[in-house]
Protein backbone atom coordinates (compact mmCIF):
# COMPACT_ATOMS: atom_id res chain seq x y z
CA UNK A 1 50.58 39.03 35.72
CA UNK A 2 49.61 42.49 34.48
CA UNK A 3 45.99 43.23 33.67
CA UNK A 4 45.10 45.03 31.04
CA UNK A 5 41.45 46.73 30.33
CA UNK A 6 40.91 48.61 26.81
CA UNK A 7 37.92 50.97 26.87
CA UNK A 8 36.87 54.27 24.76
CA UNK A 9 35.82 55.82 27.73
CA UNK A 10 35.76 56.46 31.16
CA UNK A 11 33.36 58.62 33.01
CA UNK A 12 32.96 60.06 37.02
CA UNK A 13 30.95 57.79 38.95
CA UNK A 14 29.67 60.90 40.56
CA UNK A 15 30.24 65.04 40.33
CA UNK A 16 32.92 65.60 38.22
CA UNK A 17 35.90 63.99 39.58
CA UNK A 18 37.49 61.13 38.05
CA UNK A 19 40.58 59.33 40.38
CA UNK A 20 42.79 56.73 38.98
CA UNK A 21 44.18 54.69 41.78
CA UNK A 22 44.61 56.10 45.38
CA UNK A 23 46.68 58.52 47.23
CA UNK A 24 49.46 56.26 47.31
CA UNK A 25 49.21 54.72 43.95
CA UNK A 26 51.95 55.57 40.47
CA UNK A 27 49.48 55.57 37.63
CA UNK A 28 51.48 54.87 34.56
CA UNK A 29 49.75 56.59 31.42
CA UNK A 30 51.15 55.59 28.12
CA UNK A 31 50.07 57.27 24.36
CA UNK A 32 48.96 60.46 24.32
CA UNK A 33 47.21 62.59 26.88
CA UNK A 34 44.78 64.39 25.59
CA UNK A 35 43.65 67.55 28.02
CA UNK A 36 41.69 69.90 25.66
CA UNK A 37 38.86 69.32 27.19
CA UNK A 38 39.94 69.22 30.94
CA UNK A 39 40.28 72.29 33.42
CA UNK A 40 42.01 72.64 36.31
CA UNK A 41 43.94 70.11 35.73
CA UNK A 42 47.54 69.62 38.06
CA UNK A 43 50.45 67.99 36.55
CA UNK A 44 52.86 69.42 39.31
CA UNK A 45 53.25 65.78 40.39
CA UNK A 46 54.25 63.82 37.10
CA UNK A 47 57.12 62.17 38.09
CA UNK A 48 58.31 61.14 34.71
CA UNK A 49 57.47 61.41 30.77
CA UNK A 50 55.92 64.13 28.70
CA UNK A 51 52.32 65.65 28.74
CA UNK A 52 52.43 67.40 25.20
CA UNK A 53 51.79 71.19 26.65
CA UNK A 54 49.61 71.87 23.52
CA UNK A 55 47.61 69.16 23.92
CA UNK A 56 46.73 70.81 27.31
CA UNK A 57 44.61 73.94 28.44
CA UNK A 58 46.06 77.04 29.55
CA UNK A 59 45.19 76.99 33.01
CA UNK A 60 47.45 73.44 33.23
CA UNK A 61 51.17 73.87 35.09
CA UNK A 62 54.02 71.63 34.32
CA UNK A 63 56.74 71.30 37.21
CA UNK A 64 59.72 72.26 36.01
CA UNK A 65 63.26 69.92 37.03
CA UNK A 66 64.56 70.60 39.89
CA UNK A 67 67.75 73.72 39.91
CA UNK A 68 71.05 72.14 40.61
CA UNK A 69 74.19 73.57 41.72
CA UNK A 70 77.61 73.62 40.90
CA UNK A 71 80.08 76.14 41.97
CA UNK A 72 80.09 80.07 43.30
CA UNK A 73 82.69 82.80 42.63
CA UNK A 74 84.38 84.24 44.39
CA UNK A 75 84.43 81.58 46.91
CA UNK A 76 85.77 84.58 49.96
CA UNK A 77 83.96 87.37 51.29
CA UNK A 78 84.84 90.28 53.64
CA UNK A 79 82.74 90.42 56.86
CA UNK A 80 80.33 93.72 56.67
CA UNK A 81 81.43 94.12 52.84
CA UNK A 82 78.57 93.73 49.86
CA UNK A 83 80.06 91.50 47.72
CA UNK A 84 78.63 89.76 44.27
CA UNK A 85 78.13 86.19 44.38
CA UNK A 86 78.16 84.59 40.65
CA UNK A 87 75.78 80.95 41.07
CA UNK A 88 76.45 78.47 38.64
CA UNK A 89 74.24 75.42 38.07
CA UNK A 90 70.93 74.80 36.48
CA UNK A 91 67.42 75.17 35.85
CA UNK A 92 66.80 78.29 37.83
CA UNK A 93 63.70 80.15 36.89
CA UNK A 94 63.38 83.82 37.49
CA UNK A 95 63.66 84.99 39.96
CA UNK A 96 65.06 82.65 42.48
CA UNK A 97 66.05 83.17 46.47
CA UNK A 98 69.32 82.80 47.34
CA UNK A 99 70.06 81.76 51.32
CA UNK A 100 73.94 81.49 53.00
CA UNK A 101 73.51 78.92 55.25
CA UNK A 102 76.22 78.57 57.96
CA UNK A 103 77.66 75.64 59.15
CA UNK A 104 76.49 77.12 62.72
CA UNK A 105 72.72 76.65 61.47
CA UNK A 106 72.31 80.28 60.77
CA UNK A 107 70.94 81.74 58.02
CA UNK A 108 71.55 85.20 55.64
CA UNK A 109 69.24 85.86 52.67
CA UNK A 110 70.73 87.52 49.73
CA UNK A 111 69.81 91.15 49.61
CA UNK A 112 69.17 91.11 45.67
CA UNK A 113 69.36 88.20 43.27
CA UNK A 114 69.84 89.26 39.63
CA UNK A 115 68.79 86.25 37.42
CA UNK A 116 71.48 85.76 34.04
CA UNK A 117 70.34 82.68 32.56
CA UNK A 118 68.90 79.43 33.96
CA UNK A 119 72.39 78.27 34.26
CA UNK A 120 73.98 81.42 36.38
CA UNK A 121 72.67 83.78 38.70
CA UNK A 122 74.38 86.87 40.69
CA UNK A 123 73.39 87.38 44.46
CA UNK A 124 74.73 90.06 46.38
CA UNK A 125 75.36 89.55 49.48
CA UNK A 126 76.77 90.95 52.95
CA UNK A 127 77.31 88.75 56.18
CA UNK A 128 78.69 89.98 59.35
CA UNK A 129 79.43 86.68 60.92
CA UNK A 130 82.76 84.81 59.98
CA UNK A 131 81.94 81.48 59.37
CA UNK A 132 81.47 79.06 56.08
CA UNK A 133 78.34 78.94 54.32
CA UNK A 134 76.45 76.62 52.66
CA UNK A 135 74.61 78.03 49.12
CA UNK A 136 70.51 77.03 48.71
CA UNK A 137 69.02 78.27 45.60
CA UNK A 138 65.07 78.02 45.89
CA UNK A 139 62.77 78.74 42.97
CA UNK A 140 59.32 80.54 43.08
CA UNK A 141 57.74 77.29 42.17
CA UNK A 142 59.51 75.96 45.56
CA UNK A 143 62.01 73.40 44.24
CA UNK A 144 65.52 74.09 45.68
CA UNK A 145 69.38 73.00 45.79
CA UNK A 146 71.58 73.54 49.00
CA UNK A 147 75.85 72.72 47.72
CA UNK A 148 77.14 69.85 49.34
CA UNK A 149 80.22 71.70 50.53
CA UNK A 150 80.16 75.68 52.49
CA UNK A 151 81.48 76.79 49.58
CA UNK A 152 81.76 80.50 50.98
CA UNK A 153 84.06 81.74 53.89
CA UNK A 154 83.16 84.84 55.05
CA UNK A 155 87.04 85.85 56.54
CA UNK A 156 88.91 88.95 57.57
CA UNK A 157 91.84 89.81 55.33
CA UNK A 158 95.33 90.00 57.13
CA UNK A 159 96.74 92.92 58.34
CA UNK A 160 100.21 94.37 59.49
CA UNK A 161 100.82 95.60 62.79
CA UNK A 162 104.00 96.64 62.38
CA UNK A 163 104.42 100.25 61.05
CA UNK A 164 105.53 100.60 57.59
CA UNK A 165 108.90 102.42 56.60
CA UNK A 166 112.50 101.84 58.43
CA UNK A 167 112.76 99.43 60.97
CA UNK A 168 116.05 100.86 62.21
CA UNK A 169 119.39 101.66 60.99
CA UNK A 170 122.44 99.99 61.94
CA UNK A 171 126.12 99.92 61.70
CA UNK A 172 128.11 97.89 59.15
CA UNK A 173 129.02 94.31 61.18
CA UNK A 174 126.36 94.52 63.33
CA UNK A 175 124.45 91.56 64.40
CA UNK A 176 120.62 92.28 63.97
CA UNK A 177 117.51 91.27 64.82
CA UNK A 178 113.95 93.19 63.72
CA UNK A 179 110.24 91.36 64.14
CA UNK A 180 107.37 92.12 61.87
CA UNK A 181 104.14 91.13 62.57
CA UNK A 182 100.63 91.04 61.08
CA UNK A 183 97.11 89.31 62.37
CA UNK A 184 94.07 88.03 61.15
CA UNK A 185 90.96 85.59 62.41
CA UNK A 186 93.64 82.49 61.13
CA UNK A 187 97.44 81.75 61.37
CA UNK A 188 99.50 84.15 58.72
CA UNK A 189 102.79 83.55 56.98
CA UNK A 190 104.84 85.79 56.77
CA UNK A 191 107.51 86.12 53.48
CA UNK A 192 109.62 88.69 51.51
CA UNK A 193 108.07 89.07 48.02
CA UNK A 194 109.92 92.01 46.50
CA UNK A 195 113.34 94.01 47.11
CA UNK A 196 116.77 92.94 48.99
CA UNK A 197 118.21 92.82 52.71
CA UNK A 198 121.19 93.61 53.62
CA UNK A 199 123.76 91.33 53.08
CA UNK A 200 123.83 88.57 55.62
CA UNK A 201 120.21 89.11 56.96
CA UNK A 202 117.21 86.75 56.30
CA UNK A 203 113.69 86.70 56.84
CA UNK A 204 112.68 83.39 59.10
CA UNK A 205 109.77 81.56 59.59
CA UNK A 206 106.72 82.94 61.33
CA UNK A 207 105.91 82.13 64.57
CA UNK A 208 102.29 83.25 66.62
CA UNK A 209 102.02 85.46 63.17
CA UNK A 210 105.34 87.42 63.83
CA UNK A 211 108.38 86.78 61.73
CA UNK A 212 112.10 87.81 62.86
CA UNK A 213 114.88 89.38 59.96
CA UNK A 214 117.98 88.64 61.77
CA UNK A 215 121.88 88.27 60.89
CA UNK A 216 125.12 89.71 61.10
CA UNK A 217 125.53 92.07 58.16
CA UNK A 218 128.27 91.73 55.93
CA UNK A 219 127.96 93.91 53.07
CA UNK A 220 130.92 95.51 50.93
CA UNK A 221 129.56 99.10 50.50
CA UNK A 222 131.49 102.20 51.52
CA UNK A 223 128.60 104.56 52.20
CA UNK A 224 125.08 104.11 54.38
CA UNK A 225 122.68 102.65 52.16
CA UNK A 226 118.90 102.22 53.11
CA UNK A 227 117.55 98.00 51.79
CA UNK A 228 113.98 98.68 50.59
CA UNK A 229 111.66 95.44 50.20
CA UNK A 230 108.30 94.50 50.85
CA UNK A 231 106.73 91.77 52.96
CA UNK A 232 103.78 89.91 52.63
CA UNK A 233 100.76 88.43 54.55
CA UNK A 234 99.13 85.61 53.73
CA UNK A 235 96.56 83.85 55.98
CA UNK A 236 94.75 80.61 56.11
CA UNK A 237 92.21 81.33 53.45
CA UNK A 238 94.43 82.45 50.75
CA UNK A 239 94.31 86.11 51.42
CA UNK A 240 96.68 88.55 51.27
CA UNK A 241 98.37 91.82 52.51
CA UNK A 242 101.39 93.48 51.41
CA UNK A 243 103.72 96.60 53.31
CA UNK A 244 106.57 98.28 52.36
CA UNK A 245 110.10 98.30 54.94
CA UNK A 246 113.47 99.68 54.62
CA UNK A 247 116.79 98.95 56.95
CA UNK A 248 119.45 101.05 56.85
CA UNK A 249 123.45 100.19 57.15
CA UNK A 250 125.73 102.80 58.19
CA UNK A 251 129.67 102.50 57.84
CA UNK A 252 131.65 102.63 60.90
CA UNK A 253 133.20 105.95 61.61
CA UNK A 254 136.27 106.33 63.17
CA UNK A 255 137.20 109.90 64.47
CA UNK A 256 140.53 111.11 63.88
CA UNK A 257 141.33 111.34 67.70
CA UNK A 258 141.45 107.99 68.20
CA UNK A 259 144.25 106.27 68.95
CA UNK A 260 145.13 102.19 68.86
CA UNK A 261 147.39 100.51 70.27
C-alpha cells in the first residue's frame, strides 16, 4: 500500500538544502513544479515528464533527449582524401563532435562539423587507414549515439594496370589471346561496358583481378579495322574505374610471287 502525506509546506531541517529520498531513490513529482523561487536548481537528471521551463529560474538546465542516428552519405571514402560526411538522425544540438570509430578500436575525429539542423549534420573528414568505421555523434551537453553498423569504408578505388590504347594488332583468322588487368585493396571484376570486339573474341571472367579477351577472329571485313571499347573495374565496395582499348585486325596479304600448288 502506497502512503500518501498532503502538506502546504516543506522546509530544510538544516542550511538550505532540502533532499527528497536518497541517492538511489526515483522521486515521482506530480502537479506542477513550481521553481520561481529556487536557485541553482539541476534538472539534468529528470528522467521523465515536464518541468514547465517558465515556471523555472534562469539559471535552471533541462537535459535535452538523447541525439540518435540513422544513416551517413556517402557511405565510401578515399584514404588521404577530405571528404563530406552528411549525418542524419536527431536531436543534435550545436555544435556536436563527430568521431570514426574503426572496427580495429581506433579512432579519427572529424576535422570540422558544420551543424544543418538538429536532424542533419555535415562532418568532414579524412582517414588514412582503410578500414570500416563506426559513426558517434556526441553533444556539448555530453549525450551521444555510436551507429550500430561501420557504416563508412574508407577503400582505395580500382585501378588499371594495363596501359590504355591497342593491345596489339592481328591478322584476320587468327586465334587470340590479350589479358587486362587492374588492382585494388579487394577482388575486382573485370567487364566490357562500351564498344565492340572483333568478331569471334570475348571478354572472360576475371581471375586474381586479370581478365583474358580471347578467340579466333572471324570477321567479314576487307580492310584492317581497329575495335575500340572500353573496360571496366569494379571492386568489392562498389567502386569503379573505367579505360579505353582498341585491337586491330589486319587482312591477310598475299604477295603476287607466291605460288600454290
Amino acid at each position: 500500500m502506497t502512503s500518501q502525506i498532503k502538506v502546504d509546506t516543506i522546509l530544510p531541517r538544516s542550511s538550505n538544502t532540502l533532499t527528497l529520498g536518497d541517492s538511489n531513490t526515483t522521486v515521482a513529482l506530480t502537479g506542477t513544479v513550481d521553481g520561481s523561487d529556487l536557485s541553482n536548481m539541476n534538472a539534468s537528471n529528470l528522467a521523465s515528464g515536464t518541468v514547465p521551463a517558465a515556471r523555472l529560474p534562469a539559471d535552471v538546465v533541462l537535459a535535452t533527449e538523447a541525439p540518435t542516428y540513422s544513416s551517413i552519405s556517402p557511405t565510401l571514402a578515399l584514404p588521404n582524401t577530405a571528404t563530406n560526411i552528411t549525418i542524419t538522425g536527431t536531436n543534435f544540438v550545436s555544435v556536436p563532435t563527430v568521431e570514426l570509430v574503426a572496427t580495429t578500436g581506433a579512432i579519427v575525429r572529424a576535422d570540422t562539423v558544420t551543424y544543418s539542423s538538429a536532424t542533419s549534420l555535415v562532418a568532414s573528414v579524412n582517414v588514412a587507414a582503410l578500414a570500416s568505421y563506426y559513426v558517434r555523434v556526441e553533444n556539448n551537453n555530453g549525450q551521444s549515439v555510436r551507429s550500430t553498423n561501420a557504416d563508412l569504408t574508407v577503400s582505395t578505388a580500382p585501378s588499371f594496370t594495363t596501359a590504355a590504347g591497342s593491345l596489339g594488332s592481328f591478322a584476320k583468322g587468327a586465334t587470340i589471346s590479350v589479358n587486362v588487368s587492374g588492382t585494388s585493396d579487394s577482388a575486382i571484376t573485370i567487364t566490357k561496358t562500351a564498344g565492340t570486339l572483333p568478331t569471334g573474341l570475348s571478354l572472360g571472367s576475371t581471375v586474381s583481378n586479370t581478365a583474358t579477351i580471347s578467340g579466333t577472329e572471324s570477321g567479314t571485313q576487307g580492310a584492317a579495322t581497329t575495335y575500340n571499347f572500353t573496360l571496366t573495374a569494379t571492386d568489392a565496395e562498389s567502386q569503379t574505374a573505367t579505360r579505353d582499348f582498341s585491337i586491330t585486325i589486319s587482312p591477310v596479304t598475299i604477295n603476287k610471287g607466291m605460288v600454290f600448288t
